[in-house]
N, C-alpha and C. Protein backbone atom coordinates (compact mmCIF):
# COMPACT_ATOMS: atom_id res chain seq x y z
N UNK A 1 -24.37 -12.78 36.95
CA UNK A 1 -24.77 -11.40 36.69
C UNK A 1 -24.26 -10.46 37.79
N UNK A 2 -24.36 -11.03 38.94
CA UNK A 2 -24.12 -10.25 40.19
C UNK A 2 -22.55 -9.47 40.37
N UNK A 3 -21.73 -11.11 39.77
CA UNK A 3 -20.45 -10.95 39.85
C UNK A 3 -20.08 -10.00 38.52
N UNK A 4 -20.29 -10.06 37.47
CA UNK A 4 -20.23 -9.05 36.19
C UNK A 4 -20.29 -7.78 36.78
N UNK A 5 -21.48 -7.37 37.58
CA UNK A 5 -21.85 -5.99 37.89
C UNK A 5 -20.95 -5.66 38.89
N UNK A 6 -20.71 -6.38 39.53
CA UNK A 6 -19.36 -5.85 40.85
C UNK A 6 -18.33 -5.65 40.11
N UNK A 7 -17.64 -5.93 39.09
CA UNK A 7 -16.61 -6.12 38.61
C UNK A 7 -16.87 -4.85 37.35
N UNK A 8 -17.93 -4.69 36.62
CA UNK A 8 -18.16 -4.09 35.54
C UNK A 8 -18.41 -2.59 36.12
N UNK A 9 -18.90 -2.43 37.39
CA UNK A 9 -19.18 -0.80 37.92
C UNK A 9 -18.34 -0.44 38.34
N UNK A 10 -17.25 -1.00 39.05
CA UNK A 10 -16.14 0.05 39.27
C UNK A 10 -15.26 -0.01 38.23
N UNK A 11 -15.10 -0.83 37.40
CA UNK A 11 -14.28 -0.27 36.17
C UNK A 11 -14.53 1.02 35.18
N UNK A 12 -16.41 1.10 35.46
CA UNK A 12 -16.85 1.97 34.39
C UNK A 12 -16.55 3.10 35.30
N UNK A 13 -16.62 3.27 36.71
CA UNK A 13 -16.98 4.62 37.23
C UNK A 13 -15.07 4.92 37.29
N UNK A 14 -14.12 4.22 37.41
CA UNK A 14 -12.66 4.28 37.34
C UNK A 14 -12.54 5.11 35.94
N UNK A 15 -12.89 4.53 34.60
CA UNK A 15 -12.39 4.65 33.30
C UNK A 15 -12.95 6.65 33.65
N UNK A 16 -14.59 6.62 33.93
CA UNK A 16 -15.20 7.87 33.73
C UNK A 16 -14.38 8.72 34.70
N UNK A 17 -13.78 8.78 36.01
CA UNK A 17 -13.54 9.68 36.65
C UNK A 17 -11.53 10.21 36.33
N UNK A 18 -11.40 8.97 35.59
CA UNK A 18 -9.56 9.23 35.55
C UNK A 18 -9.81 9.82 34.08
N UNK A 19 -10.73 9.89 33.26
CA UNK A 19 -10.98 10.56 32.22
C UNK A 19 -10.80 11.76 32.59
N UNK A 20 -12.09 12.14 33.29
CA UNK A 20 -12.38 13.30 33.96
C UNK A 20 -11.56 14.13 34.54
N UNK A 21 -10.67 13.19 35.18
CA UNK A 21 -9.53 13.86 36.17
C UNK A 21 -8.05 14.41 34.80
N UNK A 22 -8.16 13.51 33.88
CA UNK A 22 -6.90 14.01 33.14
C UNK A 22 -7.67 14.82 31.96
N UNK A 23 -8.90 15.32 31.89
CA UNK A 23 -9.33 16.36 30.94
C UNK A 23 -9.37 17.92 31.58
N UNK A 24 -9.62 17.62 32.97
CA UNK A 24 -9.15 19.34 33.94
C UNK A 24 -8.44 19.47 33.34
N UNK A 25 -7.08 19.28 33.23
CA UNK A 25 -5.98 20.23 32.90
C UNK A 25 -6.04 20.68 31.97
N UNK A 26 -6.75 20.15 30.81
CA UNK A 26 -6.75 20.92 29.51
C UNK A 26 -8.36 21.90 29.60
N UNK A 27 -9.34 21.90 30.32
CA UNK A 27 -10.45 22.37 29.70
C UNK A 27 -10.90 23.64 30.89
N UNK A 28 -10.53 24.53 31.07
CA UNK A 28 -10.72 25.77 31.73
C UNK A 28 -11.82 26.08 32.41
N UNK A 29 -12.95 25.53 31.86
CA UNK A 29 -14.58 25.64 32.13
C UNK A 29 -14.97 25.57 33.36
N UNK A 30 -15.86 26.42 34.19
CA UNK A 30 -16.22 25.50 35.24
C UNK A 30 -16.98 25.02 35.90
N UNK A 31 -17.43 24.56 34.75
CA UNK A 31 -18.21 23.46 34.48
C UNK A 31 -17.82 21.85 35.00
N UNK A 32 -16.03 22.03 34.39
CA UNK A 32 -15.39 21.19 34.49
C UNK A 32 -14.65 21.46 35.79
N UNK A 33 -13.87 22.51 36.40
CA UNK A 33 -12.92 23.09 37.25
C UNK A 33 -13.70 22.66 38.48
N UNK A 34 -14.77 23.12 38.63
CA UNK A 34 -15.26 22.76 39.90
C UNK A 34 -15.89 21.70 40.02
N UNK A 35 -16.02 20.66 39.68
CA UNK A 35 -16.69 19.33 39.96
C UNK A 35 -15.09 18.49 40.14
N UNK A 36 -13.89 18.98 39.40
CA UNK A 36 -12.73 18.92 39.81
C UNK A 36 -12.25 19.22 40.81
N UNK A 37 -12.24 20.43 41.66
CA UNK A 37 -11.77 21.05 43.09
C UNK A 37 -12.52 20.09 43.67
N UNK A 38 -13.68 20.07 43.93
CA UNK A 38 -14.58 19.00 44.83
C UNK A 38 -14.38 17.82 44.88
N UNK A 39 -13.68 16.97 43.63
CA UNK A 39 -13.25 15.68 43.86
C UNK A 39 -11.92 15.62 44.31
N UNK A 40 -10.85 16.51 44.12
CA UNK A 40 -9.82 17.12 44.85
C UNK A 40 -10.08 16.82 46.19
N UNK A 41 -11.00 17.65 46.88
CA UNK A 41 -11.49 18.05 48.13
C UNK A 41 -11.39 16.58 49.35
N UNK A 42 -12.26 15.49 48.23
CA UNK A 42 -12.96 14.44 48.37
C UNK A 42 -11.44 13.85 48.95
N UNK A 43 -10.07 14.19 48.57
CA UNK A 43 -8.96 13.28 49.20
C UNK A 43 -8.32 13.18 50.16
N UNK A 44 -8.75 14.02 51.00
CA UNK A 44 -8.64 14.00 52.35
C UNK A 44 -9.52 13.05 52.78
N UNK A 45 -10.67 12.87 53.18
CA UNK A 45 -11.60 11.90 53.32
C UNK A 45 -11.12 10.33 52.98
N UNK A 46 -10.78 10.15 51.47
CA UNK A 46 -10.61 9.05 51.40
C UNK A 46 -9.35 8.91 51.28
N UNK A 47 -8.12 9.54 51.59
CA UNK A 47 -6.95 9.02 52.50
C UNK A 47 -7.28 8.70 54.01
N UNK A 48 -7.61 9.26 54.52
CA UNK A 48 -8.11 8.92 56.07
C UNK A 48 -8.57 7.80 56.25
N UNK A 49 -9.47 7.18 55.10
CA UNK A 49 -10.13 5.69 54.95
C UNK A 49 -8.77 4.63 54.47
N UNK A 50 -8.18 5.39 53.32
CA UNK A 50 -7.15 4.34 52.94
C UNK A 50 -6.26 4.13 54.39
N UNK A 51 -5.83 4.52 54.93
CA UNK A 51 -4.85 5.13 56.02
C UNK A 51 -5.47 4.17 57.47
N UNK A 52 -6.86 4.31 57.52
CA UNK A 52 -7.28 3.17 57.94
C UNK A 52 -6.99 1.82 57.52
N UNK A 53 -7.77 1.81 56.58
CA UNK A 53 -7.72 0.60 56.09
C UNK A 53 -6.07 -0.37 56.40
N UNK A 54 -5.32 0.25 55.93
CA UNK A 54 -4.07 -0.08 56.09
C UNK A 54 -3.69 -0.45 57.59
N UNK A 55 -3.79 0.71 58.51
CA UNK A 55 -3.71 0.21 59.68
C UNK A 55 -4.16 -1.07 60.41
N UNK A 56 -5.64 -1.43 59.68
CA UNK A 56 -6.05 -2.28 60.24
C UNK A 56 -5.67 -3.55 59.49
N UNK A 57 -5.65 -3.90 58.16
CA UNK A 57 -4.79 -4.57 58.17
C UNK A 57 -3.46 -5.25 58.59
N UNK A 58 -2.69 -4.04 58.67
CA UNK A 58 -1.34 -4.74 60.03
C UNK A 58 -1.66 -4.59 60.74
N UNK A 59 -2.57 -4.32 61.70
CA UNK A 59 -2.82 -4.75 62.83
C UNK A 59 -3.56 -6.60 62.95
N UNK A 60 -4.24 -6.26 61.63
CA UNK A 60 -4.76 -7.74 61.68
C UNK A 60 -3.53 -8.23 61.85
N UNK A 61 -2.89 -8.55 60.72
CA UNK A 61 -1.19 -9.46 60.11
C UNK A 61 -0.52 -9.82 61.45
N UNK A 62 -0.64 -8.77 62.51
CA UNK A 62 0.64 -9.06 63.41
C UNK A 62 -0.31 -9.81 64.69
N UNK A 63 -2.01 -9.44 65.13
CA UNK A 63 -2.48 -10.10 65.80
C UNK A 63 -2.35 -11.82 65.21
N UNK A 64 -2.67 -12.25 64.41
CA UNK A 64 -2.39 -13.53 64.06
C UNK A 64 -1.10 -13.77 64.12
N UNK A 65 -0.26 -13.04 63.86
CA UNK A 65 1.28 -14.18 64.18
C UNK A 65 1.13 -13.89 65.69
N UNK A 66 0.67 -13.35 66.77
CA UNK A 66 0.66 -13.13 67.90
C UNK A 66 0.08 -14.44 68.60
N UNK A 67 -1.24 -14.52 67.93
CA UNK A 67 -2.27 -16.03 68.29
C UNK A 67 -1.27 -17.37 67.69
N UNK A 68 -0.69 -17.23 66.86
CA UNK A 68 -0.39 -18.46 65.73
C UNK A 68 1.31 -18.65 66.64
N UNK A 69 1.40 -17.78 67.58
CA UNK A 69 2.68 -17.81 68.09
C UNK A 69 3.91 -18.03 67.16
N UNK A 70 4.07 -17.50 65.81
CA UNK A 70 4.85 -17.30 64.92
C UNK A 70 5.99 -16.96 64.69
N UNK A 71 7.58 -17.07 63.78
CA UNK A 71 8.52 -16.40 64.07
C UNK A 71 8.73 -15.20 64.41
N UNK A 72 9.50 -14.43 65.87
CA UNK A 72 9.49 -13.43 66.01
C UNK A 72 8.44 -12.84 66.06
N UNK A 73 7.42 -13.31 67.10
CA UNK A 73 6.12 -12.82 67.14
C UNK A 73 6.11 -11.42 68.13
N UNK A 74 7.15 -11.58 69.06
CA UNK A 74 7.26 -10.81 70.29
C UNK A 74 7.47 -9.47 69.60
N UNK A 75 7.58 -9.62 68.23
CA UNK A 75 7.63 -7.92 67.33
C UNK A 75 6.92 -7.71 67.30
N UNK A 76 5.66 -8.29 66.97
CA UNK A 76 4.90 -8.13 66.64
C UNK A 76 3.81 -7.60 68.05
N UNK A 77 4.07 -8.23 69.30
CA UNK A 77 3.42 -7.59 69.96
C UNK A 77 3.62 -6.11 70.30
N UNK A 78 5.42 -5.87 70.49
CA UNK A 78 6.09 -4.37 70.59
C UNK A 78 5.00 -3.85 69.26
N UNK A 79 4.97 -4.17 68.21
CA UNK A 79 3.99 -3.33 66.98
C UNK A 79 2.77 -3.05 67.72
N UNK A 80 2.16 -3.90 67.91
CA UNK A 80 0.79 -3.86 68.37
C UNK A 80 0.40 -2.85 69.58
N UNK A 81 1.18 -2.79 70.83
CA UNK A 81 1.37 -2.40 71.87
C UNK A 81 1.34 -0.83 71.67
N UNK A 82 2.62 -0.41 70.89
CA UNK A 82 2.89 1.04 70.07
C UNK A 82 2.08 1.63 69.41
N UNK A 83 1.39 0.77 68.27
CA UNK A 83 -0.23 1.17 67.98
C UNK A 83 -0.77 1.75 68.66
N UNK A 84 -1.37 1.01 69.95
CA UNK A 84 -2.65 1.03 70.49
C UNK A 84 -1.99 2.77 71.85
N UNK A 85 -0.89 2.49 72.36
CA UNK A 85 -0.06 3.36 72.94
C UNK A 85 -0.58 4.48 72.22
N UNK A 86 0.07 4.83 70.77
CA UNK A 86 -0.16 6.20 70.23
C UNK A 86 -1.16 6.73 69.94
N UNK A 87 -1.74 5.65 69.24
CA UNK A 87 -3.81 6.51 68.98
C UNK A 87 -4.05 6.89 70.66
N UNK A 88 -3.96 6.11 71.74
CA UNK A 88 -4.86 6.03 72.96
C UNK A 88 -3.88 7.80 73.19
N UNK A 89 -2.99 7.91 73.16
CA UNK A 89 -2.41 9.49 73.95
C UNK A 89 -2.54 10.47 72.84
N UNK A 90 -2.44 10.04 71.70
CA UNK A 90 -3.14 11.39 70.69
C UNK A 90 -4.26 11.69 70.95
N UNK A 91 -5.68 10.60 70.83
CA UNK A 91 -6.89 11.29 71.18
C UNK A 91 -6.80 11.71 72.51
N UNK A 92 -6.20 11.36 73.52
CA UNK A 92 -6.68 11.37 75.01
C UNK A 92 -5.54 12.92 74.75
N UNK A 93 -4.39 13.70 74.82
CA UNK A 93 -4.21 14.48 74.72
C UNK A 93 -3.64 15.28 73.67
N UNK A 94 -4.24 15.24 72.67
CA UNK A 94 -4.25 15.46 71.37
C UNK A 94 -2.60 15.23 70.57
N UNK A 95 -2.10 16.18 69.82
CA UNK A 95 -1.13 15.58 69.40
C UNK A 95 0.06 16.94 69.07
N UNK A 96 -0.34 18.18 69.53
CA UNK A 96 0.45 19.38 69.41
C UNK A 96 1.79 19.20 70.06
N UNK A 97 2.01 20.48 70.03
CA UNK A 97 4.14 20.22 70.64
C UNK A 97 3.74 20.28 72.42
N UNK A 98 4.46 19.36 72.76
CA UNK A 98 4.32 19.57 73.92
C UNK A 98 3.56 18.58 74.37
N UNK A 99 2.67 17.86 74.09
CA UNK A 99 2.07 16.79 74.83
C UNK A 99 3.25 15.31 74.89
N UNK A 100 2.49 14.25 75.32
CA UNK A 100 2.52 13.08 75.43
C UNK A 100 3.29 12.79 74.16
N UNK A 101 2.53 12.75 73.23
CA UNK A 101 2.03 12.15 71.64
C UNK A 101 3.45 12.54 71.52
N UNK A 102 3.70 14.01 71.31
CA UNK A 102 5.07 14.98 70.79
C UNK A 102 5.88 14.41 71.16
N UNK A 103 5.99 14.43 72.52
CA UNK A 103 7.27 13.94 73.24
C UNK A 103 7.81 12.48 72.59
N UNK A 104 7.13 11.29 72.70
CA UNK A 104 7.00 10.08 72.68
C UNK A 104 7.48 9.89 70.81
N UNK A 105 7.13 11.18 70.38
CA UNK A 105 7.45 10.75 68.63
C UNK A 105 8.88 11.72 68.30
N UNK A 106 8.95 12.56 69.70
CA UNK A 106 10.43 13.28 69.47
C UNK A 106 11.53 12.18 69.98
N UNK A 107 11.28 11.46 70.80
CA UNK A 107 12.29 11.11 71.36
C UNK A 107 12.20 9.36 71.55
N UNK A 108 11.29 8.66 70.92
CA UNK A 108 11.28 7.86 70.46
C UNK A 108 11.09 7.53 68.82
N UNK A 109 10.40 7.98 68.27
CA UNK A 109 10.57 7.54 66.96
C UNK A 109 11.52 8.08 66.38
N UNK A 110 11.73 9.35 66.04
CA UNK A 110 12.71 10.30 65.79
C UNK A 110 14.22 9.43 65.77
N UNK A 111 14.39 8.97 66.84
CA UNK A 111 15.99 7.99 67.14
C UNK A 111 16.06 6.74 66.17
N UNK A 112 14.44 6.48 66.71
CA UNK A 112 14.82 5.17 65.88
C UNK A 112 15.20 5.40 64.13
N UNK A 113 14.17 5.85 63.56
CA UNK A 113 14.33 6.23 62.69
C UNK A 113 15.78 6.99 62.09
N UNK A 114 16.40 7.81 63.02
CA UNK A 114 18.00 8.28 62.51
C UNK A 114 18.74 6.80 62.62
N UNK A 115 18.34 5.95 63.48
CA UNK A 115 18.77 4.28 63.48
C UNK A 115 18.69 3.78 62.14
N UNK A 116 17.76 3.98 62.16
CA UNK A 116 17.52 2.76 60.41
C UNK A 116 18.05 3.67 59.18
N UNK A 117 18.18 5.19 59.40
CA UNK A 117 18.94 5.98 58.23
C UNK A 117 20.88 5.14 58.08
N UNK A 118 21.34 5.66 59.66
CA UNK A 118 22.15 5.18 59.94
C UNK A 118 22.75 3.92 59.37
N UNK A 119 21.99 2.98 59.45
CA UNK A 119 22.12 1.54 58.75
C UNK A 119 21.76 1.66 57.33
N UNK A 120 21.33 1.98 57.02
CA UNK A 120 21.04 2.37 55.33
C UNK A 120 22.24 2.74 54.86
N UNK A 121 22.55 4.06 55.96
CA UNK A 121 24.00 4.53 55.20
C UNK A 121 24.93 3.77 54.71
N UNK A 122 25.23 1.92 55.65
CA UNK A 122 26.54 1.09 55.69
C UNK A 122 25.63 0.57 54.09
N UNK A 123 24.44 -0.10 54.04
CA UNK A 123 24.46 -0.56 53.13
C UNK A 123 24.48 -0.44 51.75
N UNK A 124 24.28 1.49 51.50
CA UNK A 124 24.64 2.19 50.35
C UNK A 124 25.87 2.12 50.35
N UNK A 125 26.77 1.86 51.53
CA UNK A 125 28.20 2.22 51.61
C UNK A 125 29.05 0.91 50.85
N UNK A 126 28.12 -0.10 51.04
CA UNK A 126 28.27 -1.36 50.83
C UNK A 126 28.06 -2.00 49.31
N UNK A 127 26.96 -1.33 48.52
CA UNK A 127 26.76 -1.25 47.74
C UNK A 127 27.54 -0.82 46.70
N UNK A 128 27.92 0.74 46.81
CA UNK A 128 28.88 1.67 46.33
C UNK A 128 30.43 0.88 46.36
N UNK A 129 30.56 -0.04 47.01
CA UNK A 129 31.66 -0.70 46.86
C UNK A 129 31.80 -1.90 45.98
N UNK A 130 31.07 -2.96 45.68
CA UNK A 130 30.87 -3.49 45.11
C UNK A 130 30.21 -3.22 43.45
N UNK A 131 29.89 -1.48 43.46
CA UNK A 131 29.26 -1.20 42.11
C UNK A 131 30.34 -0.61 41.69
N UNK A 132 31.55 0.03 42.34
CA UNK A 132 32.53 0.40 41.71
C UNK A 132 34.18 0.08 41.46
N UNK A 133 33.60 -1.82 41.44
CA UNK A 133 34.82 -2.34 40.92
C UNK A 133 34.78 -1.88 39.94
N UNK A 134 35.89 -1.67 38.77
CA UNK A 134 36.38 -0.84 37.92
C UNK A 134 36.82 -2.34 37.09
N UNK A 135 36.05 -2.85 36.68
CA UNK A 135 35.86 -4.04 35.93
C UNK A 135 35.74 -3.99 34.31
N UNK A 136 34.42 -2.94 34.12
CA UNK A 136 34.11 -2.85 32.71
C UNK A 136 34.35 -1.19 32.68
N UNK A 137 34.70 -0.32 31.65
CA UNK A 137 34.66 0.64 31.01
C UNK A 137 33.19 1.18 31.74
N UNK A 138 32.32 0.76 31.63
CA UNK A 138 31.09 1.85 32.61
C UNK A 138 31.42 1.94 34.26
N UNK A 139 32.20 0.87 34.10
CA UNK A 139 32.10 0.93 36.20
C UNK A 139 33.26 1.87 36.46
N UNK A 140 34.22 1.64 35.19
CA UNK A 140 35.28 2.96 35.74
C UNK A 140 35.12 3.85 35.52
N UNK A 141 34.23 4.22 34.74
CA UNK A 141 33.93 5.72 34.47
C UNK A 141 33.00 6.24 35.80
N UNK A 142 32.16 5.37 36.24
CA UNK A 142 31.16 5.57 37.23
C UNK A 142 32.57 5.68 38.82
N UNK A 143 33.41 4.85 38.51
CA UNK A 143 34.42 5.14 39.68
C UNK A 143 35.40 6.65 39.95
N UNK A 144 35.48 6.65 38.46
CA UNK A 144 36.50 7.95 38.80
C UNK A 144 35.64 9.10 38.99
N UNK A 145 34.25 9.34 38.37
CA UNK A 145 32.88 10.47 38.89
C UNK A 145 32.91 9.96 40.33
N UNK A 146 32.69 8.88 40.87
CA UNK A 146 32.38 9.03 42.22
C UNK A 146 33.68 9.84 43.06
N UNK A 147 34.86 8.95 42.85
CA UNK A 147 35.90 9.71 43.05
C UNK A 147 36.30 11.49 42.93
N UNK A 148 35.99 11.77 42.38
CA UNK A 148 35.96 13.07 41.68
C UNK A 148 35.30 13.93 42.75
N UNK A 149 33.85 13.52 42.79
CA UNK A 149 33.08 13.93 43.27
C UNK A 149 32.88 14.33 44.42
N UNK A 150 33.69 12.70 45.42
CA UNK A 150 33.70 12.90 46.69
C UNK A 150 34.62 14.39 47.21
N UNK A 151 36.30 13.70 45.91
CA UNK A 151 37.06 14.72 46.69
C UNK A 151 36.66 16.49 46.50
N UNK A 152 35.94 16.80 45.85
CA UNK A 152 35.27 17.95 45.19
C UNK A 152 34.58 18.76 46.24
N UNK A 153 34.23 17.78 46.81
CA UNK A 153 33.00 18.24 48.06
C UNK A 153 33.74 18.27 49.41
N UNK A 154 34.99 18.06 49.12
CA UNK A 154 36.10 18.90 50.59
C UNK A 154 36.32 19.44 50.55
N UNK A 155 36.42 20.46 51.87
CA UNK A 155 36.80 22.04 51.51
C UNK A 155 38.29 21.88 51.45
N UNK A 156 39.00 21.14 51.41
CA UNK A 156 40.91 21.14 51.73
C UNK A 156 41.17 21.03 50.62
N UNK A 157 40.43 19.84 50.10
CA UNK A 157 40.93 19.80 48.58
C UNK A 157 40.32 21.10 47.70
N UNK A 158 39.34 21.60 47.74
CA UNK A 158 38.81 22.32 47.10
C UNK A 158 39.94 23.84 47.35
N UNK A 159 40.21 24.13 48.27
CA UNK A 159 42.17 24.85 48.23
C UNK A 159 42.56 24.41 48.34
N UNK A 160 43.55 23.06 48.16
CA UNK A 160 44.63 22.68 47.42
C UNK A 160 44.41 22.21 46.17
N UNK A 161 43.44 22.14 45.82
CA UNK A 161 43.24 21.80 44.11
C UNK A 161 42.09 22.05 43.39
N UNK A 162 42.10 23.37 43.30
CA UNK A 162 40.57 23.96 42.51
C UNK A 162 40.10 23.21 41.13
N UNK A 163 40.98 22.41 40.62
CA UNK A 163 40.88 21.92 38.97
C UNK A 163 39.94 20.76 39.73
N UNK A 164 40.06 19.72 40.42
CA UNK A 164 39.25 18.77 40.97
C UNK A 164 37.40 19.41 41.41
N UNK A 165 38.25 20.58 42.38
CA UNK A 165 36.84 21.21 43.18
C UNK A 165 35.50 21.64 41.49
N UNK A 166 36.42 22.11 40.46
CA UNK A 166 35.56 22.55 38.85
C UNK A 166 35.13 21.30 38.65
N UNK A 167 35.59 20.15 38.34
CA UNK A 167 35.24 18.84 37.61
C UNK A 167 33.98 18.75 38.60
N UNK A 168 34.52 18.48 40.19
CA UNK A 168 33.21 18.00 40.81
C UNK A 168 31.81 18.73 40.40
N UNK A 169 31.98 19.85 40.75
CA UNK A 169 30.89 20.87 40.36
C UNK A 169 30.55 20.96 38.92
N UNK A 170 31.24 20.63 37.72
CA UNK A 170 30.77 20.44 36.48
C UNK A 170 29.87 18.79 36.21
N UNK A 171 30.54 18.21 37.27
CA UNK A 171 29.65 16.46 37.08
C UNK A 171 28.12 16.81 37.64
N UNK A 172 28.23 17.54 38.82
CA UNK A 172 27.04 17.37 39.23
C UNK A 172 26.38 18.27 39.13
N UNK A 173 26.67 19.69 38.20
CA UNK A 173 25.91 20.39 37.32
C UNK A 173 25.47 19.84 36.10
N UNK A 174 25.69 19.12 34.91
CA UNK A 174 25.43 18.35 34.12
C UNK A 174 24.93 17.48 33.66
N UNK A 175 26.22 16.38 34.07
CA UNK A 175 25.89 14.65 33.98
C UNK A 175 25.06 14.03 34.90
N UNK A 176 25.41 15.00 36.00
CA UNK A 176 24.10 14.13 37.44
C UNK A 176 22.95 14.61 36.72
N UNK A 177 22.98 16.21 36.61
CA UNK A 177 21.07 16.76 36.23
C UNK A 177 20.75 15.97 35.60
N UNK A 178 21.48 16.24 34.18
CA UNK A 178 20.74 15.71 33.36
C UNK A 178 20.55 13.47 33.01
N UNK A 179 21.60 13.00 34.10
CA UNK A 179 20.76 11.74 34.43
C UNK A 179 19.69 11.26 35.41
N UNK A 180 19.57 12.77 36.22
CA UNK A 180 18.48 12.74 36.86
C UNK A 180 16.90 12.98 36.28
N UNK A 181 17.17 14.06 35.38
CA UNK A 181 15.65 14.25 34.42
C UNK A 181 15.63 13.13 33.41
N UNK A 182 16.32 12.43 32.89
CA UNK A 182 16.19 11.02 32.30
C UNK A 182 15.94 10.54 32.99
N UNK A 183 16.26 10.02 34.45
CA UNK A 183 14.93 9.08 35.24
C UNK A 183 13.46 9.74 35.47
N UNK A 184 13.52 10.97 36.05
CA UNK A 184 12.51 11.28 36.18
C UNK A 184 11.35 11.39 34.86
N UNK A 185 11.42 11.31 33.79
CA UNK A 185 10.67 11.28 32.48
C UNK A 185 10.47 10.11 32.43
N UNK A 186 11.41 9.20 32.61
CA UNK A 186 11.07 7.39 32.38
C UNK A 186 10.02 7.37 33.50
N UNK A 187 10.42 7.89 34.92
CA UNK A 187 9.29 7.64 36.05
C UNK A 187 7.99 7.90 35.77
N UNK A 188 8.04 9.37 35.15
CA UNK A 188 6.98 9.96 34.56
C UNK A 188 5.92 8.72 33.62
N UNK A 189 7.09 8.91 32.44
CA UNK A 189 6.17 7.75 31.35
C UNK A 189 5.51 6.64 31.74
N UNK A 190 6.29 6.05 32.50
CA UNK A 190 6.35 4.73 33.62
C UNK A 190 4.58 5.06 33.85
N UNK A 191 4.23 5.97 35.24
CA UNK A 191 3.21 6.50 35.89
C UNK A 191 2.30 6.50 35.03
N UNK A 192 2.00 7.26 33.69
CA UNK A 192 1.29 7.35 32.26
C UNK A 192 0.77 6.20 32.24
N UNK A 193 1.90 5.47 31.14
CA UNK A 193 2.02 4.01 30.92
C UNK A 193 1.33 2.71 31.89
N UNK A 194 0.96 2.84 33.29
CA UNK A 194 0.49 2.14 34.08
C UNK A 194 -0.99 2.93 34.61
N UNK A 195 -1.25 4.05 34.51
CA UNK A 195 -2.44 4.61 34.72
C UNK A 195 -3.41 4.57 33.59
N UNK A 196 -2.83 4.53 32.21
CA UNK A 196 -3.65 4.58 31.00
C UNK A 196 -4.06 2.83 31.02
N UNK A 197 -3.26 2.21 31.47
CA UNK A 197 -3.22 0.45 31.72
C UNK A 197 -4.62 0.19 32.29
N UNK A 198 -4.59 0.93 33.59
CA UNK A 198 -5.47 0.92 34.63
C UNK A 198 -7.06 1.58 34.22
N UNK A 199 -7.08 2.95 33.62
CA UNK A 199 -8.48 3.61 33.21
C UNK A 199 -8.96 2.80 31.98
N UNK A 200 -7.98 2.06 31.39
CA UNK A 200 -8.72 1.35 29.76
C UNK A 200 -9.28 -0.06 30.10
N UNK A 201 -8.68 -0.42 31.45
CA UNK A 201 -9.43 -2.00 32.20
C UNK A 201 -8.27 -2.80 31.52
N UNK A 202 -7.35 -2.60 30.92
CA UNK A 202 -6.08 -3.55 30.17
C UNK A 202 -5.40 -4.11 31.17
N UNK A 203 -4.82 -3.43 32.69
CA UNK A 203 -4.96 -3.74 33.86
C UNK A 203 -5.61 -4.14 34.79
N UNK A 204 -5.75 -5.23 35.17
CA UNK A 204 -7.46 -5.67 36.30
C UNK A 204 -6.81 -6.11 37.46
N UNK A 205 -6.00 -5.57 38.06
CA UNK A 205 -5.34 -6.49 38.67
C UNK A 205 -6.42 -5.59 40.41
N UNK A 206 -6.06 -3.89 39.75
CA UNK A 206 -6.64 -3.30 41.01
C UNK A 206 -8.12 -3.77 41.63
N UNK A 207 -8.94 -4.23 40.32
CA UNK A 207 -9.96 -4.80 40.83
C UNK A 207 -10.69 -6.14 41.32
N UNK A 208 -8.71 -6.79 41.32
CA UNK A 208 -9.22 -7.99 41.71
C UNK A 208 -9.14 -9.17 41.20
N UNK A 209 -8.69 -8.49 39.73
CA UNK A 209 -8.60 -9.63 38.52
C UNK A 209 -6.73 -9.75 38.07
N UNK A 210 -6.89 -11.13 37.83
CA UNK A 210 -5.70 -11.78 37.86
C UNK A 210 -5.32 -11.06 36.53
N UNK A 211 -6.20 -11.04 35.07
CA UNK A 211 -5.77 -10.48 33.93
C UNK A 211 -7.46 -9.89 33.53
């Protein structure tokens, strides 16, 4: 019984509030509007908890490979170390321009991070090479748009050959938009499609349940 009711109350109070939440948009009232703004309100609060939560979980994850002396654990202490580093100089001198905190996230994270863009770049670069062998009829078509495209977006070529500089700018007025709002609608539906999953309980996975 115990286990039913743990399992049966947050599904019912899930189904009632994602109801709730996708009938605002249609019902003006406010009746409805403001018990809406207020649960709105409510997400600051419980991001701050999720946001926790999370933290402390990797912090758990990496203290145990730390104890368990695990592969590449010594990352795990640099993780841990950096943690405890940044909360301790944000609260101790808050976190505006100009402190500790600022400095330490201008000129350390900041780098790293253009680091790992950096490396991303080779492996899109890497990618893009191998997706545009010109093998099948879609990969060459996808080769000569990339082609196109690149040279389009030089200013040399774009005066010495305005007919290229039009194509580029007609691909990615067009064929890019409009294969971009075809993903974004699938993403869309996608989001729908897995939230209606989730408020009808057809999905149990969030609460725990295998099916």
């Amino acid at each position: 019984m115990k286990e039913r009711l743990g399992y049966r109350l947050p599904f019912v109070l899930l189904l009632i509030l994602g109801i709730f939440m996708a009938a605002q948009y249609y019902i003006p009232h406010p009746m409805v509007q403001k018990p809406a703004e207020m649960m709105i309100q409510w997400k600051q609060p419980l991001n701050a908890f999720i946001i926790f939560l999370a933290l402390f979980g990797l912090a758990a994850m990496h203290i145990r490979k730390v104890i368990r002396r695990q592969r590449r654990w010594g990352y795990s202490v640099i993780t841990l170390t950096s943690m405890v580093l940044m909360i301790f100089v944000g609260m101790v001198w808050g976190t505006r321009h100009g402190t500790i905190f600022s400095d330490l996230f201008k000129h350390v994270i900041t780098p790293i991070e253009a680091t790992m863009f950096s490396l991303l770049a080779f492996f899109v670069a890497s990618a893009a090479f191998r997706a545009f062998r010109a093998r099948t009829v879609g990969a060459t078509v996808l080769l000569v748009s990339a082609v196109v495209v690149i040279l389009g977006l030089i200013p040399a070529v774009e005066d010495l050959c305005p007919p290229i500089a039009r194509a580029s700018d007609f691909l990615l007025k067009y064929p890019n938009t409009a294969a971009k709002r075809a993903i974004m609608i699938g993403v869309a539906l996608g989001a729908i499609s897995v939230a209606m999953k989730t408020i009808l309980g057809i999905d149990k996975t969030i609460l725990g349940r295998n099916r």
